[in-house]
C-alpha atoms as a PDB file:
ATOM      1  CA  UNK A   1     128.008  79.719  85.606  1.00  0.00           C
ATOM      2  CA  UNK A   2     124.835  80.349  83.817  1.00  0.00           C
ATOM      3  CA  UNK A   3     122.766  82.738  84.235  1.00  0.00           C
ATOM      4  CA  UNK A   4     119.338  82.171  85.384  1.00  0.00           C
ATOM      5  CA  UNK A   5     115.678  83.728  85.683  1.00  0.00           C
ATOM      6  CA  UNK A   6     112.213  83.200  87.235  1.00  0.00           C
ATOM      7  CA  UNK A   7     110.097  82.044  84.034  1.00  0.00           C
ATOM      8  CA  UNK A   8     106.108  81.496  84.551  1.00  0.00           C
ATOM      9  CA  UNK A   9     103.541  79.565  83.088  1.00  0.00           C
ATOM     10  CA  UNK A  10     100.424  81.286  81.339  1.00  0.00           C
ATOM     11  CA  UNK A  11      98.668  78.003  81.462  1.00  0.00           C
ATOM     12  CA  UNK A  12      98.887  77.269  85.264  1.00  0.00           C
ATOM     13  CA  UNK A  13     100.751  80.665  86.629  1.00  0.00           C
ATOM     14  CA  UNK A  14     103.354  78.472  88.224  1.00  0.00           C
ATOM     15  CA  UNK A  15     106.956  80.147  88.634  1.00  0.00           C
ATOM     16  CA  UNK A  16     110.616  78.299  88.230  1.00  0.00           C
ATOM     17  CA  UNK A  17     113.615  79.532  87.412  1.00  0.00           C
ATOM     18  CA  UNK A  18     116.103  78.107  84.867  1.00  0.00           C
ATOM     19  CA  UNK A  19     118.804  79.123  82.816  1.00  0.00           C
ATOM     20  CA  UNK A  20     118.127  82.581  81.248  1.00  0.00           C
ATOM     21  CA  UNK A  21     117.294  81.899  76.939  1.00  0.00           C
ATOM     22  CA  UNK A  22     116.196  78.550  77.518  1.00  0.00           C
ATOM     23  CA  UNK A  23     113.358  77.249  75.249  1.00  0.00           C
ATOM     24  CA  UNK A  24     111.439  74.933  77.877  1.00  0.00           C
ATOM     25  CA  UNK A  25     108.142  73.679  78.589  1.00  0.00           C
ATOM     26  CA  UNK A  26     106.571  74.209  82.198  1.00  0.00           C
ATOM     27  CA  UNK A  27     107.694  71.633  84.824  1.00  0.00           C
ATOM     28  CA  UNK A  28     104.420  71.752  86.270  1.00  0.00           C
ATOM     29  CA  UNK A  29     101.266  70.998  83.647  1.00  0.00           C
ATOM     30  CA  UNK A  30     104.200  70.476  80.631  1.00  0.00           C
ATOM     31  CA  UNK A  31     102.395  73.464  78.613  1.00  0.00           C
ATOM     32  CA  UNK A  32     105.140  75.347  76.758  1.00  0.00           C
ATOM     33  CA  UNK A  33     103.289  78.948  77.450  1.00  0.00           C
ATOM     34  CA  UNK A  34     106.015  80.369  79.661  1.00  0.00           C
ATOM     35  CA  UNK A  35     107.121  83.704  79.938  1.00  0.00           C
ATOM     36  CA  UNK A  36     110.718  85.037  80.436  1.00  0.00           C
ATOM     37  CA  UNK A  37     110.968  87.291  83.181  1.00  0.00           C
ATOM     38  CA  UNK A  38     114.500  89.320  83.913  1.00  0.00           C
ATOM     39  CA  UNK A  39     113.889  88.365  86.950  1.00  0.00           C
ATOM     40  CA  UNK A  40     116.959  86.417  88.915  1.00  0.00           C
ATOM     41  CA  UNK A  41     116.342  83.987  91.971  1.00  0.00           C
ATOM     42  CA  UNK A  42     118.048  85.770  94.460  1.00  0.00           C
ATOM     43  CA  UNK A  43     115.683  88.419  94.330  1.00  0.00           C
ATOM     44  CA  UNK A  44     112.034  86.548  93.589  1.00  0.00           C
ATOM     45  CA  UNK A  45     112.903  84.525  96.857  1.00  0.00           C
ATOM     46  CA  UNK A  46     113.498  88.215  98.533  1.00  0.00           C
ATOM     47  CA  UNK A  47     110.030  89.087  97.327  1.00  0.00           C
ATOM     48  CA  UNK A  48     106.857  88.338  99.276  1.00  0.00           C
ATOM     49  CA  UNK A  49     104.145  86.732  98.269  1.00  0.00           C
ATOM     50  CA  UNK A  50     102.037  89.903  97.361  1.00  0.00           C
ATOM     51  CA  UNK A  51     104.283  90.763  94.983  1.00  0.00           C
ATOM     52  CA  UNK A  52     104.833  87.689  93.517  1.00  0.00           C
ATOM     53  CA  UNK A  53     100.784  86.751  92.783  1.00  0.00           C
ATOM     54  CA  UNK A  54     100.561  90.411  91.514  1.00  0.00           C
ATOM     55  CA  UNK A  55     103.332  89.662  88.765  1.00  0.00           C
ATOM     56  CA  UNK A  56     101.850  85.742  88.327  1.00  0.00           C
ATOM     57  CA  UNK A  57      98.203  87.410  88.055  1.00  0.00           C
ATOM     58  CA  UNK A  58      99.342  90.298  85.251  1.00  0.00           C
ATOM     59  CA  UNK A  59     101.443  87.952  83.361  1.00  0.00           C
ATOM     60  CA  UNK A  60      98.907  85.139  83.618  1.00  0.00           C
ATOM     61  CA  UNK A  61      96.649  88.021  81.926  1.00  0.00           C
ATOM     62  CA  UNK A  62      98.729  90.229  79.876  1.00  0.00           C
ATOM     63  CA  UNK A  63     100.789  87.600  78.669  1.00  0.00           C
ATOM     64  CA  UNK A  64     103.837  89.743  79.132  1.00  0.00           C
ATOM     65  CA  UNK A  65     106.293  91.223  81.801  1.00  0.00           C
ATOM     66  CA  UNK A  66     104.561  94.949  82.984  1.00  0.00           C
ATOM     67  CA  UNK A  67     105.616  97.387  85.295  1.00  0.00           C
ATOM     68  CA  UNK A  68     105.807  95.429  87.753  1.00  0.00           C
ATOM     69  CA  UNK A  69     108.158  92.939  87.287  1.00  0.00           C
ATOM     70  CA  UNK A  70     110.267  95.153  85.387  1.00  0.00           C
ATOM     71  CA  UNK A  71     110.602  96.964  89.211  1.00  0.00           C
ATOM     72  CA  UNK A  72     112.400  93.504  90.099  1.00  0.00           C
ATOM     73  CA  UNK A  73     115.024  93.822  86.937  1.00  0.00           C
ATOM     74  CA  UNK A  74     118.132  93.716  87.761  1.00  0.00           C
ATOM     75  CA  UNK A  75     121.912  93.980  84.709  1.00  0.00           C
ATOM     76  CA  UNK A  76     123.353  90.287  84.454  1.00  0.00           C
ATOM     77  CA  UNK A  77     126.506  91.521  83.014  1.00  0.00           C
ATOM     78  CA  UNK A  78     127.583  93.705  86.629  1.00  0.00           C
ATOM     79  CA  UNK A  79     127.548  93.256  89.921  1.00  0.00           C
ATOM     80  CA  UNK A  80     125.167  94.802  91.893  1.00  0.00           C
ATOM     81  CA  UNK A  81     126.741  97.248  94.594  1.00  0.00           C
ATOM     82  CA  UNK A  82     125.897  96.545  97.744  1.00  0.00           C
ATOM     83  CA  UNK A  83     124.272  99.836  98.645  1.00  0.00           C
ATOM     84  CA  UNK A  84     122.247  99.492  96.161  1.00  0.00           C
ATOM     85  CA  UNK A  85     121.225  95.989  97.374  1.00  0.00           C
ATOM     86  CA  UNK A  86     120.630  97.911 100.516  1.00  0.00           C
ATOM     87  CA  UNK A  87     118.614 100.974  99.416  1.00  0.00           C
ATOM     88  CA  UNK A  88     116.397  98.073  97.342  1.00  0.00           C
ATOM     89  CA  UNK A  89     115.453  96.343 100.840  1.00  0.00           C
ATOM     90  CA  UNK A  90     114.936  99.558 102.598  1.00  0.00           C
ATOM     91  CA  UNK A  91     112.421 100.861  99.463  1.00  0.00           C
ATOM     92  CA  UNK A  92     110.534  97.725  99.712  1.00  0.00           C
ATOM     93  CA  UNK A  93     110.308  97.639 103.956  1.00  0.00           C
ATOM     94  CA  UNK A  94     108.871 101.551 103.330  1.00  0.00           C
ATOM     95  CA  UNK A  95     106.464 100.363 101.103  1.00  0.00           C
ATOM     96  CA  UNK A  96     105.434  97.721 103.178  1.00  0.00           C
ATOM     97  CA  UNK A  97     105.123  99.813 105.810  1.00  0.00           C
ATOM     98  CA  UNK A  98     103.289 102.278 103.780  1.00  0.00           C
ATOM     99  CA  UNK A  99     100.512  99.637 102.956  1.00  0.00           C
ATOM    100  CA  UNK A 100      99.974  99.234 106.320  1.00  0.00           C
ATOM    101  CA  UNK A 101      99.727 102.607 107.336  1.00  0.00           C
ATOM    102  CA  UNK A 102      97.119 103.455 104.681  1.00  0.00           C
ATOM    103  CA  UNK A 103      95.144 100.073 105.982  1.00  0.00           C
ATOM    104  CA  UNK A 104      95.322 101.190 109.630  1.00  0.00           C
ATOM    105  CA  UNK A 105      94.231 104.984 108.903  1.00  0.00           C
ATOM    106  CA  UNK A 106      91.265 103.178 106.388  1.00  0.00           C
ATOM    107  CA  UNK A 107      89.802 101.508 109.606  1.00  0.00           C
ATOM    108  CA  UNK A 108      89.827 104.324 111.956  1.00  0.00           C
ATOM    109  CA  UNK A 109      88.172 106.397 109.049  1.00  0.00           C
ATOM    110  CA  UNK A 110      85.382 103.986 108.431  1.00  0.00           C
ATOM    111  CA  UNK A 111      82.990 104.464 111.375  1.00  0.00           C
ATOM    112  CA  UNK A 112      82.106 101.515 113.160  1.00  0.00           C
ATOM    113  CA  UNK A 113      78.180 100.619 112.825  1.00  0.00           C
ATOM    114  CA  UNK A 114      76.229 102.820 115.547  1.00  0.00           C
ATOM    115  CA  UNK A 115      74.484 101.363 118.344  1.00  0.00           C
ATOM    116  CA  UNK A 116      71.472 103.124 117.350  1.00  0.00           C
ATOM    117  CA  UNK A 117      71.705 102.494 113.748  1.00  0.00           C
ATOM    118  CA  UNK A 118      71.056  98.664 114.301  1.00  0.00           C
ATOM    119  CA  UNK A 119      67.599  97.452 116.078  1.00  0.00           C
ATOM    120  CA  UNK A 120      68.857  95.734 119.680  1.00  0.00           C
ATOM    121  CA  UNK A 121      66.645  92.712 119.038  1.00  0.00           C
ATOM    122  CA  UNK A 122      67.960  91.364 116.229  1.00  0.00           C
ATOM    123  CA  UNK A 123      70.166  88.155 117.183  1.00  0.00           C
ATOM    124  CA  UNK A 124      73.159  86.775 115.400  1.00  0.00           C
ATOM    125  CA  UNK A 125      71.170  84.509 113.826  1.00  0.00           C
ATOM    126  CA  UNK A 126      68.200  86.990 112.603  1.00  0.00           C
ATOM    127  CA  UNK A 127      71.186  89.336 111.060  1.00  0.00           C
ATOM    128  CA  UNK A 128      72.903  86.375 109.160  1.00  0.00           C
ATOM    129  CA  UNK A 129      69.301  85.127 107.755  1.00  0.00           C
ATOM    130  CA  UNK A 130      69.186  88.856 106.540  1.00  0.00           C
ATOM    131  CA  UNK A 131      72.439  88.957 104.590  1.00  0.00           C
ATOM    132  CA  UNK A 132      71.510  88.513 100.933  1.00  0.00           C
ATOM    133  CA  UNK A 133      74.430  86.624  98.418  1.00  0.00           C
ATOM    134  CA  UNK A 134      75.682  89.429  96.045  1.00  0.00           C
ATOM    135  CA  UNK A 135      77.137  89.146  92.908  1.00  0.00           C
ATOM    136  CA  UNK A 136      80.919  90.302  92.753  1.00  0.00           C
ATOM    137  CA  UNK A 137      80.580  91.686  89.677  1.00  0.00           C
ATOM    138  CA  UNK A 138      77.263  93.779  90.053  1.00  0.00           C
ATOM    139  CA  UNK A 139      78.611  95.230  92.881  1.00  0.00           C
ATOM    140  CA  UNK A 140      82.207  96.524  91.052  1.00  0.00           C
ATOM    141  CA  UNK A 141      80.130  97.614  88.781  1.00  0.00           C
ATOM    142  CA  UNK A 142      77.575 100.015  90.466  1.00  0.00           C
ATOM    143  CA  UNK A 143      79.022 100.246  94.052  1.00  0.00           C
ATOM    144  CA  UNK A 144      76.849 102.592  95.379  1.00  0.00           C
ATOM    145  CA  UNK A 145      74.007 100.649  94.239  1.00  0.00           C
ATOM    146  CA  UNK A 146      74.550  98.042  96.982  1.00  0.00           C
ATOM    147  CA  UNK A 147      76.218 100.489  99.693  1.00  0.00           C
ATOM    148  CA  UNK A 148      74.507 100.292 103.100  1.00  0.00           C
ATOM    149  CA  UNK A 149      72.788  96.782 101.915  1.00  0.00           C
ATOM    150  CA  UNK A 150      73.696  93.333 104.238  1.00  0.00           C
ATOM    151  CA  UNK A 151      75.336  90.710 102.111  1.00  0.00           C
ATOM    152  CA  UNK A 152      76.954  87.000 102.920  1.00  0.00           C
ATOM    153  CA  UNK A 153      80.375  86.239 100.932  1.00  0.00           C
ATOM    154  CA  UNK A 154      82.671  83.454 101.104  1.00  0.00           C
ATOM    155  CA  UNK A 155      86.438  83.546  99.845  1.00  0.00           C
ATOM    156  CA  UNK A 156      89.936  82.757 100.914  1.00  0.00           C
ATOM    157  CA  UNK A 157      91.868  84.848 102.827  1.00  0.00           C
ATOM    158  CA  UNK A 158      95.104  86.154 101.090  1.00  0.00           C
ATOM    159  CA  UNK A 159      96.180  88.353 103.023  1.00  0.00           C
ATOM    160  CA  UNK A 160      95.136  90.095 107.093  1.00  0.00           C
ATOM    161  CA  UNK A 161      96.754  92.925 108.510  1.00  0.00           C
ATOM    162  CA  UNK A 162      96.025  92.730 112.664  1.00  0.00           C
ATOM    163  CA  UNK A 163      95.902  96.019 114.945  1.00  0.00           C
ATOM    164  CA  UNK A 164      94.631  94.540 117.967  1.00  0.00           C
ATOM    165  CA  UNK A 165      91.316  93.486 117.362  1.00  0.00           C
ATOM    166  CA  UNK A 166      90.820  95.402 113.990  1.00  0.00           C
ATOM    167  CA  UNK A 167      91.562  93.219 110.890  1.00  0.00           C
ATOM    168  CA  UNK A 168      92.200  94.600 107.313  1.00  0.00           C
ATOM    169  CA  UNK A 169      91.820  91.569 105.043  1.00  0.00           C
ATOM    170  CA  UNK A 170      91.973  90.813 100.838  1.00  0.00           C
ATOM    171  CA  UNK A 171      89.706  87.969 100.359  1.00  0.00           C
ATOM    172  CA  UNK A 172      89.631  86.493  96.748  1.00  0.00           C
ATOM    173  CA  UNK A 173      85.910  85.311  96.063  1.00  0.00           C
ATOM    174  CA  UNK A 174      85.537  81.464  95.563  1.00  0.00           C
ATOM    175  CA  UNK A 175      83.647  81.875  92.400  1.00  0.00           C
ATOM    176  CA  UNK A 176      86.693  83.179  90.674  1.00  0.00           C
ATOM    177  CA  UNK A 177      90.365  83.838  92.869  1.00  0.00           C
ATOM    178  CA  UNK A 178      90.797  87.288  90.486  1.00  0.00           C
ATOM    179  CA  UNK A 179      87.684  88.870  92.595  1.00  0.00           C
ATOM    180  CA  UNK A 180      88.673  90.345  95.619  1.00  0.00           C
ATOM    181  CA  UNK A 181      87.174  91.777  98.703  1.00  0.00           C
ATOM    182  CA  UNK A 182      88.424  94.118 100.905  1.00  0.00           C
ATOM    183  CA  UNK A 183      87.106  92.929 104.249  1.00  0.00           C
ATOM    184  CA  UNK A 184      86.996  95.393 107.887  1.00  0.00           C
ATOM    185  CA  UNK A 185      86.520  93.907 110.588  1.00  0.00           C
ATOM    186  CA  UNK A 186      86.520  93.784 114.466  1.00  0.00           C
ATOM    187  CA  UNK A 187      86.919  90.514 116.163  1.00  0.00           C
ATOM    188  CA  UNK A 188      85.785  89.751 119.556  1.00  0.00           C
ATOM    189  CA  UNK A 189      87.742  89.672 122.520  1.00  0.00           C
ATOM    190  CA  UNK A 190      88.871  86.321 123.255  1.00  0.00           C
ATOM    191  CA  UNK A 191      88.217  84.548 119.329  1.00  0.00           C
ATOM    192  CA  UNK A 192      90.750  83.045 117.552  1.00  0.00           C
ATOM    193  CA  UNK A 193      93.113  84.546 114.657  1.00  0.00           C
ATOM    194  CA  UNK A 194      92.016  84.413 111.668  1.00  0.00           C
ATOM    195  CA  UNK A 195      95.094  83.269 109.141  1.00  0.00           C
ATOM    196  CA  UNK A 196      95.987  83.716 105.727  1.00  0.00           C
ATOM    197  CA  UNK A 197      94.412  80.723 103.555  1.00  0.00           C
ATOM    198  CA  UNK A 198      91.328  80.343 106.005  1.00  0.00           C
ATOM    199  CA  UNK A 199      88.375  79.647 104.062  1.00  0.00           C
ATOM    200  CA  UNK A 200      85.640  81.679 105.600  1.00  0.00           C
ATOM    201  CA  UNK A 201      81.803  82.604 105.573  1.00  0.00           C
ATOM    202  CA  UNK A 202      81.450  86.806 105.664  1.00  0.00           C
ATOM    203  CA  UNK A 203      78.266  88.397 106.371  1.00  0.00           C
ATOM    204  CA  UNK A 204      78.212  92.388 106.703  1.00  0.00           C
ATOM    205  CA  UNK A 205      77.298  95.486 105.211  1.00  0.00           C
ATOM    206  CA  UNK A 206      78.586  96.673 101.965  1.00  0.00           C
ATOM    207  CA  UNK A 207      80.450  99.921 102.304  1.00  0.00           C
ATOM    208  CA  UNK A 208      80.645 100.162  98.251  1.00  0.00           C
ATOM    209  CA  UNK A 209      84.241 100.893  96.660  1.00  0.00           C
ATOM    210  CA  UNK A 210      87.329 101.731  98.095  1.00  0.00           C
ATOM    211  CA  UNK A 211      90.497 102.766  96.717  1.00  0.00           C
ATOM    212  CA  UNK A 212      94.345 103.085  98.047  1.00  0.00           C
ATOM    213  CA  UNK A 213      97.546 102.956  96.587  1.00  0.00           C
ATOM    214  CA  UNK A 214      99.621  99.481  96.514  1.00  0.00           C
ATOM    215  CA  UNK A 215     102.981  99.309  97.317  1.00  0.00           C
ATOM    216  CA  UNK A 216     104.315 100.533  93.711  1.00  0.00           C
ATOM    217  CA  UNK A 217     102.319 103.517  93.526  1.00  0.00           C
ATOM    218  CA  UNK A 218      99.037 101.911  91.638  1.00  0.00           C
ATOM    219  CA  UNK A 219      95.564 102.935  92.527  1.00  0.00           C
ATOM    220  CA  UNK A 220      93.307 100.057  93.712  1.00  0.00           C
ATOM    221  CA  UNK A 221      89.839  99.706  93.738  1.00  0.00           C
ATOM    222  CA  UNK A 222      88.006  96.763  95.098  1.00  0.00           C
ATOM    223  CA  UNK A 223      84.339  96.392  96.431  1.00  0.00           C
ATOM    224  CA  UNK A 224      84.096  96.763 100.721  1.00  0.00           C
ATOM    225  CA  UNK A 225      82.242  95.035 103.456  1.00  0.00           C
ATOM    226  CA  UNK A 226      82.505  95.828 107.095  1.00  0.00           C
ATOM    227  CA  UNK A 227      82.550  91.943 108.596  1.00  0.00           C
ATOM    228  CA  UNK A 228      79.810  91.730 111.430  1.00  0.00           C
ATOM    229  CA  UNK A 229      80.301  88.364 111.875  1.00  0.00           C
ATOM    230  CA  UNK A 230      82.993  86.412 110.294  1.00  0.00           C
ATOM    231  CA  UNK A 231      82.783  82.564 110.702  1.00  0.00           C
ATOM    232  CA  UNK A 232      86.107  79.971 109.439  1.00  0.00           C
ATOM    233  CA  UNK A 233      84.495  76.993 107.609  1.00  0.00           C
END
């Protein structure tokens, strides 16, 4: 039986797999800018979806297969042992875990705003009229520019982390999907969940850059805001 590998599409960053060496066009928009990955099914459909949009995004870019897909390589011509199937699960459930750690200790790090630092006569409504729209690029720019400063944003959730009522969420920006926030915030008792793929409304105060380590070692840094009110549209 044939061998066969994930390819993706420069032109619309869709993924499909077909026989490994095969000169085809994309099965989606018919464009013949595909990429070869080394890549086998079994283990893109092991991979999550964070680790799939992070190779689709670099290869859409680059144009070629980086560092991180090459992580996902596995030799065609032997069979993989299965401890080493095993010990390949349990490094990607530690850095999964890992990720989620480092979001959990960002959010106790980051003090809430104080009670005093925020005038008790100023409604919902008077704080929202407040929030100013921002730029994404201005703000990755010159973080500290903007730090402190009340903005509204709206984006797409791609991705929450819950600890009770503490959310850690990437939001990509709905000007352009490659701009992401990273969004804090605490959700009041009783309101509903908000879910990957929610298109929501953001208004909060900038808390500049911050940087942490993604599950393959890389340092990421992507502008903050600490959500005071965080409304699904």
């Amino acid at each position: 039986m044939a061998d066969r590998v994930i390819y993706v599409c420069r032109s619309c960053g869709q993924a499909f797999s077909n026989i490994k060496g095969m000169n085809v066009n994309c099965q989606v928009c018919g464009q013949s800018h595909l990429i070869e990955t080394t890549i086998t099914d079994t283990v893109w459909h092991e991979m999550d979806d964070l680790q799939k949009g992070d190779i689709k995004r670099d290869i859409a870019t680059n144009g070629l297969v980086s560092q991180f897909a090459s992580r996902f390589t596995t030799d065609q011509s032997t069979t993989v042992p299965e401890t080493k199937k095993r010990g390949g699960c349990l490094k990607a459930l530690l850095g999964v875990v890992l990720f989620i750690a480092i979001g959990f200790i960002i959010l106790n790090l980051i003090p809430a705003p104080s009670s005093t630092s925020v005038q008790p006569q100023e409604s919902k409504e008077d704080y929202m009229k407040r929030c100013a729209t921002v730029n994404y690029e201005d703000i990755a720019r010159n973080p500290d520019n903007f730090k402190g400063n009340a903005y509204k944003i709206t984006g797409t959730v791609i991705q929450v982390l819950e600890d009770g009522n503490k959310l850690e969420m990437r939001v990509a920006d709905n000007s352009d999907w490659g701009n992401l926030w990273y969004v804090l915030y605490t959700k009041p008792n009783g309101a509903d969940r908000i879910l990957e793929n929610d298109n929501i409304e953001i208004y909060g105060d900038c808390n500049g850059l911050i940087t942490y380590k993604s599950i393959f070692g890389q340092q990421i840094s992507l502008p903050s805001i600490r959500a005071r009110y965080v409304e699904v549209r």
